[in-house]
N, C-alpha and C. Protein backbone atom coordinates (compact mmCIF):
# COMPACT_ATOMS: atom_id res chain seq x y z
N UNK A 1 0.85 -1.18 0.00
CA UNK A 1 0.00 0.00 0.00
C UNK A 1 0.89 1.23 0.00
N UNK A 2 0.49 2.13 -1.00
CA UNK A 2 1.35 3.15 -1.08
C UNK A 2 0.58 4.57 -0.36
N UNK A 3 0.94 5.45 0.45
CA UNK A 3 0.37 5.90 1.36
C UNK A 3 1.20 7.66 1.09
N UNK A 4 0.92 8.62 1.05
CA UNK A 4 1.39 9.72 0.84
C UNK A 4 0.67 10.69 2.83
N UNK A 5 1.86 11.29 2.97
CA UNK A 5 1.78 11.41 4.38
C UNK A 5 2.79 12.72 4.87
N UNK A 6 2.00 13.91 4.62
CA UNK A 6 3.00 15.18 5.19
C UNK A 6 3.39 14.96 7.09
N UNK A 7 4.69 14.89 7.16
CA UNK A 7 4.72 15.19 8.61
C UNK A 7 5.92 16.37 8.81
N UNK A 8 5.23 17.70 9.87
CA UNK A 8 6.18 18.16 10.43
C UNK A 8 6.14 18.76 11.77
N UNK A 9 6.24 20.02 12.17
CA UNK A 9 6.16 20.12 13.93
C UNK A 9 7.14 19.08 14.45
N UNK A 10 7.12 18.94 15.30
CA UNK A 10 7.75 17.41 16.41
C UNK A 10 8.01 16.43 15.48
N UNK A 11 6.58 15.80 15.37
CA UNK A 11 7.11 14.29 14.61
C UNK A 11 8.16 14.18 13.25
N UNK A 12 8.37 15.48 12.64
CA UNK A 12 9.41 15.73 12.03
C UNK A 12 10.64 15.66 12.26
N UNK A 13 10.71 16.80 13.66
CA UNK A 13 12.03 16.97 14.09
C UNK A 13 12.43 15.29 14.89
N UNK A 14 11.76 14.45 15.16
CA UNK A 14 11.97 13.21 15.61
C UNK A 14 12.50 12.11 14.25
N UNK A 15 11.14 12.55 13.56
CA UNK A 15 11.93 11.25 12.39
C UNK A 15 13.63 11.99 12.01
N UNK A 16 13.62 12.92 11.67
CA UNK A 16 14.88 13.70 11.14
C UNK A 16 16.01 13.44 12.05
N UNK A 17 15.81 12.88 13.60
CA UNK A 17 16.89 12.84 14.38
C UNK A 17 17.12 11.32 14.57
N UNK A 18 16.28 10.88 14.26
CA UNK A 18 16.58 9.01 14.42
C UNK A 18 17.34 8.57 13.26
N UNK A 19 16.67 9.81 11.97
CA UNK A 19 17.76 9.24 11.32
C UNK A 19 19.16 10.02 11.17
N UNK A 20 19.32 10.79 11.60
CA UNK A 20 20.55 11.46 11.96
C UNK A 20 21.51 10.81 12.88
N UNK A 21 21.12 10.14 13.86
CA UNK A 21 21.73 9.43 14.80
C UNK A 21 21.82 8.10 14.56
N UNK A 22 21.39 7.25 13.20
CA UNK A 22 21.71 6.33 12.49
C UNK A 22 20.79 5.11 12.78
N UNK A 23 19.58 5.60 13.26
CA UNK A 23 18.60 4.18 13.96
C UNK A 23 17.82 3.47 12.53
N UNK A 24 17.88 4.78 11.77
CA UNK A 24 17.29 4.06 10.55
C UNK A 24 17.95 5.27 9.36
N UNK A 25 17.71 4.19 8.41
CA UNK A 25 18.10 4.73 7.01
C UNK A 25 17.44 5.78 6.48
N UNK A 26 15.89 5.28 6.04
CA UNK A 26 14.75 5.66 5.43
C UNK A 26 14.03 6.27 6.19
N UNK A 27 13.49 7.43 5.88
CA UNK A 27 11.76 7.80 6.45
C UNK A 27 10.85 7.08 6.53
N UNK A 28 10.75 5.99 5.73
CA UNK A 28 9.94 4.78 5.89
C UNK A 28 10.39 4.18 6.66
N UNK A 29 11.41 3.85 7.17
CA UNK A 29 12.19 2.50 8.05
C UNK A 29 11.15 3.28 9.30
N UNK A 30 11.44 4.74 9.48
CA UNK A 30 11.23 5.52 10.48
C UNK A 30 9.50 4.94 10.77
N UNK A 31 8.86 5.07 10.08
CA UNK A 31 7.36 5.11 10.06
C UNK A 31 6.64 3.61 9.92
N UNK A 32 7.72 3.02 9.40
CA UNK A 32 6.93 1.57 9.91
C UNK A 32 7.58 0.81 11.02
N UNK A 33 8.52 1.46 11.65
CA UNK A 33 8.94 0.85 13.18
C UNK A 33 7.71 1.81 14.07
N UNK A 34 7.57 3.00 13.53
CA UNK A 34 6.43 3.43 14.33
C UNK A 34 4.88 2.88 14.66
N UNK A 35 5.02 2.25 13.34
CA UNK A 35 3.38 1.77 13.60
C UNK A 35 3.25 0.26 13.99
N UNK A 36 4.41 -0.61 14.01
CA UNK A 36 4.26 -1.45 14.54
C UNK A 36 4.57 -1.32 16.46
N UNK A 37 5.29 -0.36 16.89
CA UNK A 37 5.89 -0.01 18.19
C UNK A 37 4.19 0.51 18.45
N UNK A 38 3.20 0.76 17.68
CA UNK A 38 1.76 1.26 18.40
C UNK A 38 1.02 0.53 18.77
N UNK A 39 1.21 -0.59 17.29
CA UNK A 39 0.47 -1.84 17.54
C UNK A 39 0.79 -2.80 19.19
N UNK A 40 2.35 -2.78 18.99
CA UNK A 40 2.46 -3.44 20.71
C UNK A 40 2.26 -2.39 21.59
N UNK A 41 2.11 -1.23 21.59
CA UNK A 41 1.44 -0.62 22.77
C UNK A 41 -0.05 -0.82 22.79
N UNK A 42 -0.80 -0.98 22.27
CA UNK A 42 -1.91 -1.35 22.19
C UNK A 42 -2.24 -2.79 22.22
N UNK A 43 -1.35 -3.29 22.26
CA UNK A 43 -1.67 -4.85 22.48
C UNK A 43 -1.68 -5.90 21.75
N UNK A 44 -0.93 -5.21 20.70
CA UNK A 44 -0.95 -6.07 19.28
C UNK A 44 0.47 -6.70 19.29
N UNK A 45 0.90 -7.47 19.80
CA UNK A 45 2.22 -8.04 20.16
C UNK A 45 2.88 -9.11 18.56
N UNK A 46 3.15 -7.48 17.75
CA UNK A 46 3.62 -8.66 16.57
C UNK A 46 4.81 -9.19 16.38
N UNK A 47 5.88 -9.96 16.15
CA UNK A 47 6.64 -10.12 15.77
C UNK A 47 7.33 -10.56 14.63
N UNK A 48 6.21 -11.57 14.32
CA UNK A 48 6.39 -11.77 12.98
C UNK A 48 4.90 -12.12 11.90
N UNK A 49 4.84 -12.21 10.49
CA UNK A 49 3.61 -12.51 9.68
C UNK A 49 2.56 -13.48 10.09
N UNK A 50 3.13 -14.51 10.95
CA UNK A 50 2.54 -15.50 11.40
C UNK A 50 1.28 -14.63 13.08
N UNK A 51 1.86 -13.93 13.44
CA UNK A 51 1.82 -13.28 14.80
C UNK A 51 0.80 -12.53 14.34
N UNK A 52 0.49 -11.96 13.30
CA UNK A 52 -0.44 -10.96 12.79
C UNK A 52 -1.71 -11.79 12.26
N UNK A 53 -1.14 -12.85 11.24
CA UNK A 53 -2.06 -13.46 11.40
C UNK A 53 -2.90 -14.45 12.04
N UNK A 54 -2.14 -14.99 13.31
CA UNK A 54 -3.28 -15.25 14.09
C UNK A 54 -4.18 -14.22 15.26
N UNK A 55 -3.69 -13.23 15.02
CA UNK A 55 -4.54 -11.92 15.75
C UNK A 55 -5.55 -11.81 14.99
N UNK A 56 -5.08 -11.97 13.56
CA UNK A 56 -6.53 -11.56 12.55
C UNK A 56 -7.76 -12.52 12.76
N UNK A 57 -7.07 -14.06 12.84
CA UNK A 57 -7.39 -14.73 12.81
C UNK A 57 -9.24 -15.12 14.24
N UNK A 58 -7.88 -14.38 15.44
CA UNK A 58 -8.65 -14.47 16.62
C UNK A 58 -9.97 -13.37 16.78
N UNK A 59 -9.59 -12.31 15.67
CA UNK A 59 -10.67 -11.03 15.49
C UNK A 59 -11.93 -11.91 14.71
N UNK A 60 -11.74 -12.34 13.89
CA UNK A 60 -12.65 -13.02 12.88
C UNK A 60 -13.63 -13.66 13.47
N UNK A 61 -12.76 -14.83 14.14
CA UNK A 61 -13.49 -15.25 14.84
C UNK A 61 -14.52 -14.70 15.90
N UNK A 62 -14.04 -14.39 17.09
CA UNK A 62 -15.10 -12.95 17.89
C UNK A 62 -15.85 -12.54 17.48
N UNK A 63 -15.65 -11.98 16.09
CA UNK A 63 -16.65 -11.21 15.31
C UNK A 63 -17.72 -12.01 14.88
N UNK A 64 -17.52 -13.54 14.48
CA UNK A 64 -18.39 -14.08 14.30
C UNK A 64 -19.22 -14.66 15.44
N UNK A 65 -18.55 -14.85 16.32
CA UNK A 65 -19.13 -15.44 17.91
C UNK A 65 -20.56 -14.31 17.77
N UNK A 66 -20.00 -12.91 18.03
CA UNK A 66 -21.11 -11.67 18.34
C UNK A 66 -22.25 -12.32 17.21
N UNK A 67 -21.85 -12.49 16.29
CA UNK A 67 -22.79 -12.22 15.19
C UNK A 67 -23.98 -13.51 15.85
N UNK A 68 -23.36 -14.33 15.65
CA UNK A 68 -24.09 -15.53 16.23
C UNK A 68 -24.91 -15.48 17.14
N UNK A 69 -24.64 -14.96 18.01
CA UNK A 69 -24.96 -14.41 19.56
C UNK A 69 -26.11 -13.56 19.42
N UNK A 70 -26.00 -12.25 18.37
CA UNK A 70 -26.57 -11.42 18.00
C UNK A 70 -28.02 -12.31 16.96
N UNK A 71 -27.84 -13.58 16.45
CA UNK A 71 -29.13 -14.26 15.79
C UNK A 71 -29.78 -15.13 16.73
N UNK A 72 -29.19 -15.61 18.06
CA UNK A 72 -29.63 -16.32 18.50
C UNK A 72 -29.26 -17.23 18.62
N UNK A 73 -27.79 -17.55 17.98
CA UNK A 73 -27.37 -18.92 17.76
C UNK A 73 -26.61 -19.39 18.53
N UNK A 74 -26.30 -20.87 19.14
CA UNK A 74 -25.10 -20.98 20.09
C UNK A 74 -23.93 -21.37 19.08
N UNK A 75 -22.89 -20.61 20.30
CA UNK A 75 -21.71 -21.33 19.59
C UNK A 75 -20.88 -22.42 20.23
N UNK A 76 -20.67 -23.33 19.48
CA UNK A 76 -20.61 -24.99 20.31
C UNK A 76 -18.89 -25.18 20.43
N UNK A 77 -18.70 -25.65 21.62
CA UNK A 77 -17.23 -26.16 21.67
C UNK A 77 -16.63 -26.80 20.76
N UNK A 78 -15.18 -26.78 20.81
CA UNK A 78 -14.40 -27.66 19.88
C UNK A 78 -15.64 -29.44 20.77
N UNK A 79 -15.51 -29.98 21.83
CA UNK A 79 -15.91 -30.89 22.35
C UNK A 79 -17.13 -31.13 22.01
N UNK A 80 -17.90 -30.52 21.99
CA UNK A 80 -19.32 -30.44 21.32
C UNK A 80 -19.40 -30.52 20.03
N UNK A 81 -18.64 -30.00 18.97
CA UNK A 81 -18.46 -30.30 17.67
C UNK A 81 -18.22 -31.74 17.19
N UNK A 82 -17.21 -32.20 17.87
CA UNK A 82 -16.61 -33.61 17.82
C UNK A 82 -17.57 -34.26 18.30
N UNK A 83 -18.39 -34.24 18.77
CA UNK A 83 -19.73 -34.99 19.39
C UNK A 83 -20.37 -34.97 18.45
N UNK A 84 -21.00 -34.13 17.76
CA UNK A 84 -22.15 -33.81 16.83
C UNK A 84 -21.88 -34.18 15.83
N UNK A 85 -21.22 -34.21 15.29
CA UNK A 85 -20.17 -35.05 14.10
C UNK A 85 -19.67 -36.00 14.28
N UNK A 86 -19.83 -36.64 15.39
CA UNK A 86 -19.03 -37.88 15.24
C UNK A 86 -17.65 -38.10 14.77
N UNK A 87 -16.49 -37.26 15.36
CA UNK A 87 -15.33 -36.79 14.68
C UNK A 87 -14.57 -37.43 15.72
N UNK A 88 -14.78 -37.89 16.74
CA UNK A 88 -14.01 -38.43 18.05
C UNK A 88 -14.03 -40.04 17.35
């Protein structure tokens, strides 16, 4: 995704000094260590592609739990599945 993005005030004089002091190369290096350093402040503990996608993974799901929840429907255990199916 290509993203066009004026920054100046502070967050300027910050990217301009990280990379002055050699933490990163790019203005980009700068801005995507930033948005992943938000994501783990917020709780998004990524480390790697795999890490992201089972966060996505765990959203999806939830989302569908509500939905379910929201028709009336139950949502059945892994144990209860294997029952009902005959998968045990």
């Amino acid at each position: 995704m290509d993203t066009l993005v004026n920054i100046n005030g502070v967050p300027e004089t910050v990217l301009n000094l990280l990379m002055e002091r050699g933490y990163f190369k790019t203005k980009a290096e700068v801005i995507r260590a930033g948005i992943i350093e938000l994501g783990n402040k917020y709780g998004m503990d990524l480390k790697t592609p795999e890490d992201l996608e089972m966060m996505l993974v765990a959203l999806r799901i939830k989302k569908e739990e509500n939905e379910m929840k929201k028709k009336g429907k139950k949502v059945l255990s892994l144990t209860q599945v294997k029952k009902k199916y005959k998968l045990e």
